[in-house]
C-alpha atoms as a PDB file:
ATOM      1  CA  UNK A   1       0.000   0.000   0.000  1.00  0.00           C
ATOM      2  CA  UNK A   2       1.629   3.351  -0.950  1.00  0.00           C
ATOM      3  CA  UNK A   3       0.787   5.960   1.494  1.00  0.00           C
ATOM      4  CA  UNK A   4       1.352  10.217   1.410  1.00  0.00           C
ATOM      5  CA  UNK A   5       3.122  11.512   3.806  1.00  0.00           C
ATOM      6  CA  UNK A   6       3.750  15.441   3.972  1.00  0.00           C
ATOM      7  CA  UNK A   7       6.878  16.452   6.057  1.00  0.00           C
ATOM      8  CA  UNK A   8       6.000  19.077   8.916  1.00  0.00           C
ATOM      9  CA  UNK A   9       9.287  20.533   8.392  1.00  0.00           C
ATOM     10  CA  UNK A  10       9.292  21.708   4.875  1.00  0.00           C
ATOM     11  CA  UNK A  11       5.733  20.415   3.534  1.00  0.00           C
ATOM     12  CA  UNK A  12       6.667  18.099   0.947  1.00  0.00           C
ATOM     13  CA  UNK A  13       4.834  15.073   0.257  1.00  0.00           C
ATOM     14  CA  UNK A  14       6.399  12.073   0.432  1.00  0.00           C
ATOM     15  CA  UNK A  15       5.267   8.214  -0.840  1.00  0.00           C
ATOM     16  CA  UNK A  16       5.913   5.451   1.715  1.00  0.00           C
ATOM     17  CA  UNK A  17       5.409   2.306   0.835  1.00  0.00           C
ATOM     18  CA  UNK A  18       3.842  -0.286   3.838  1.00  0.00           C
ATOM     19  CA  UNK A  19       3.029  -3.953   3.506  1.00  0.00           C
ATOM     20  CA  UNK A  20       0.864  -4.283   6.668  1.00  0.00           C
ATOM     21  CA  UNK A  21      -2.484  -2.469   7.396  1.00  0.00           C
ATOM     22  CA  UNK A  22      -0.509  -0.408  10.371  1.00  0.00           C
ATOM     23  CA  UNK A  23       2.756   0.655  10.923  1.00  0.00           C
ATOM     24  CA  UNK A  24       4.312   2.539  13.712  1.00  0.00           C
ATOM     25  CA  UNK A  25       8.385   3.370  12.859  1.00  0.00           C
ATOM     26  CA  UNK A  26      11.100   5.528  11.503  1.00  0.00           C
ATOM     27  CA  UNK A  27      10.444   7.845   8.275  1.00  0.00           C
ATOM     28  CA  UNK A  28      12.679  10.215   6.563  1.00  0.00           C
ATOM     29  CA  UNK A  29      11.617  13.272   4.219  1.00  0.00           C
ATOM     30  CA  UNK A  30      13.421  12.353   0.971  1.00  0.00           C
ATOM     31  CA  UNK A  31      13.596  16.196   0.409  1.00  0.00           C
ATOM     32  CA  UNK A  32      14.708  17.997   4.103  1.00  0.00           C
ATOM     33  CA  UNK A  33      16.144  14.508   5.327  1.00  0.00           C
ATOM     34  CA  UNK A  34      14.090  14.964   8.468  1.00  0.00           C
ATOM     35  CA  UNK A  35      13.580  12.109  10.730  1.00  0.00           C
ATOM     36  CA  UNK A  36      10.107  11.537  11.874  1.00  0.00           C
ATOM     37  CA  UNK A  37       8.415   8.719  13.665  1.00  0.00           C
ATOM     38  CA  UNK A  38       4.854   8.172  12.191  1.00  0.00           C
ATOM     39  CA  UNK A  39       2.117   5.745  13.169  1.00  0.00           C
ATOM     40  CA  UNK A  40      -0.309   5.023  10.321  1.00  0.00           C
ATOM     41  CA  UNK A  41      -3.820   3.173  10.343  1.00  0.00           C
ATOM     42  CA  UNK A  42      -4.176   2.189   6.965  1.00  0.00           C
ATOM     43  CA  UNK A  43      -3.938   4.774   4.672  1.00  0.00           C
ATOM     44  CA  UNK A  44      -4.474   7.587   7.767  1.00  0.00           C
ATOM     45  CA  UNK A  45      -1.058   9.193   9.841  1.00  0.00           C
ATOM     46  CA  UNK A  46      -2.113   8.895  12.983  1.00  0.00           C
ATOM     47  CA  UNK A  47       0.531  10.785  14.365  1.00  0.00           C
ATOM     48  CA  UNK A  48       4.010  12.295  13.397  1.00  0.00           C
ATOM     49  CA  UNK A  49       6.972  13.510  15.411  1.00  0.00           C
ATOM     50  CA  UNK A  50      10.735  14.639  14.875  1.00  0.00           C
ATOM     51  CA  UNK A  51      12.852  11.897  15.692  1.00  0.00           C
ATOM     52  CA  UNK A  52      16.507  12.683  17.148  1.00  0.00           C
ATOM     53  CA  UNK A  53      19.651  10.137  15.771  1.00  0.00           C
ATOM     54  CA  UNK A  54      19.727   8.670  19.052  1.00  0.00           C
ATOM     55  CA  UNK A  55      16.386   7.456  19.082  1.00  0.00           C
ATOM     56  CA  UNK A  56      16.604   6.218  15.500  1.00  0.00           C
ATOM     57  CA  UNK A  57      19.719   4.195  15.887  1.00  0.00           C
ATOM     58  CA  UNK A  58      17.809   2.686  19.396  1.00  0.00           C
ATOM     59  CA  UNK A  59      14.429   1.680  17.146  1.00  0.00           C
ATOM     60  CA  UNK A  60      17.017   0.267  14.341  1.00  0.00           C
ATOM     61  CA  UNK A  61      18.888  -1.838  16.670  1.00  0.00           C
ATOM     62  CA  UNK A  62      15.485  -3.111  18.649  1.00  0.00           C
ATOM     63  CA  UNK A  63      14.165  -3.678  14.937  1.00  0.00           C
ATOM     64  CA  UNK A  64      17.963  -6.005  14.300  1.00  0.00           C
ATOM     65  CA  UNK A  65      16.876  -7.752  17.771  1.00  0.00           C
ATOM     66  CA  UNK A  66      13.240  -8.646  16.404  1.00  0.00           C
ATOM     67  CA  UNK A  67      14.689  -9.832  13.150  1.00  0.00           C
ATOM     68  CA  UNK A  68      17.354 -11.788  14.987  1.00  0.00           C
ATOM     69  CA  UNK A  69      14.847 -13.251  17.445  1.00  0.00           C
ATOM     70  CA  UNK A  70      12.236 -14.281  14.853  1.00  0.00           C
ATOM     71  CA  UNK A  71      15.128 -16.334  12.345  1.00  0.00           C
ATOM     72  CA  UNK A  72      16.083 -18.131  15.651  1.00  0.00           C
ATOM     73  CA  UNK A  73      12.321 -19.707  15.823  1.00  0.00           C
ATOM     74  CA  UNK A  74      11.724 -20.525  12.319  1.00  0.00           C
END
């Protein structure tokens, strides 16, 4: 599902592409390079806000963990 997304910082619209109904993770404007963590219900943001490097490197690493976690049980 392709979904809009316009960037609070310089209000450019964006295309994301999700597989699931729902997500809830990392975005960056492909114009400004802002971060932003979104949460989207369907095709709806549900909410948006500025996300700091810090944060992003902690939700990729807890993302590597997940991954990691789920090969193990298959």
């Amino acid at each position: 599902m392709l979904v809009t997304i316009t960037c609070p910082e310089c209000n450019t619209d964006g295309r994301f592409s999700v597989v699931e109904e729902s997500y809830e993770g990392p975005y960056k404007c492909w114009k400004c390079r802002q971060l932003l963590f979104i949460e989207l219900d369907g095709r709806n943001l549900k909410s948006c806000r500025p996300l700091d490097d810090q944060e992003f490197e902690r939700l990729q690493q807890v993302e590597k963990l997940k991954r990691k976690f789920n090969k193990d049980d298959d």
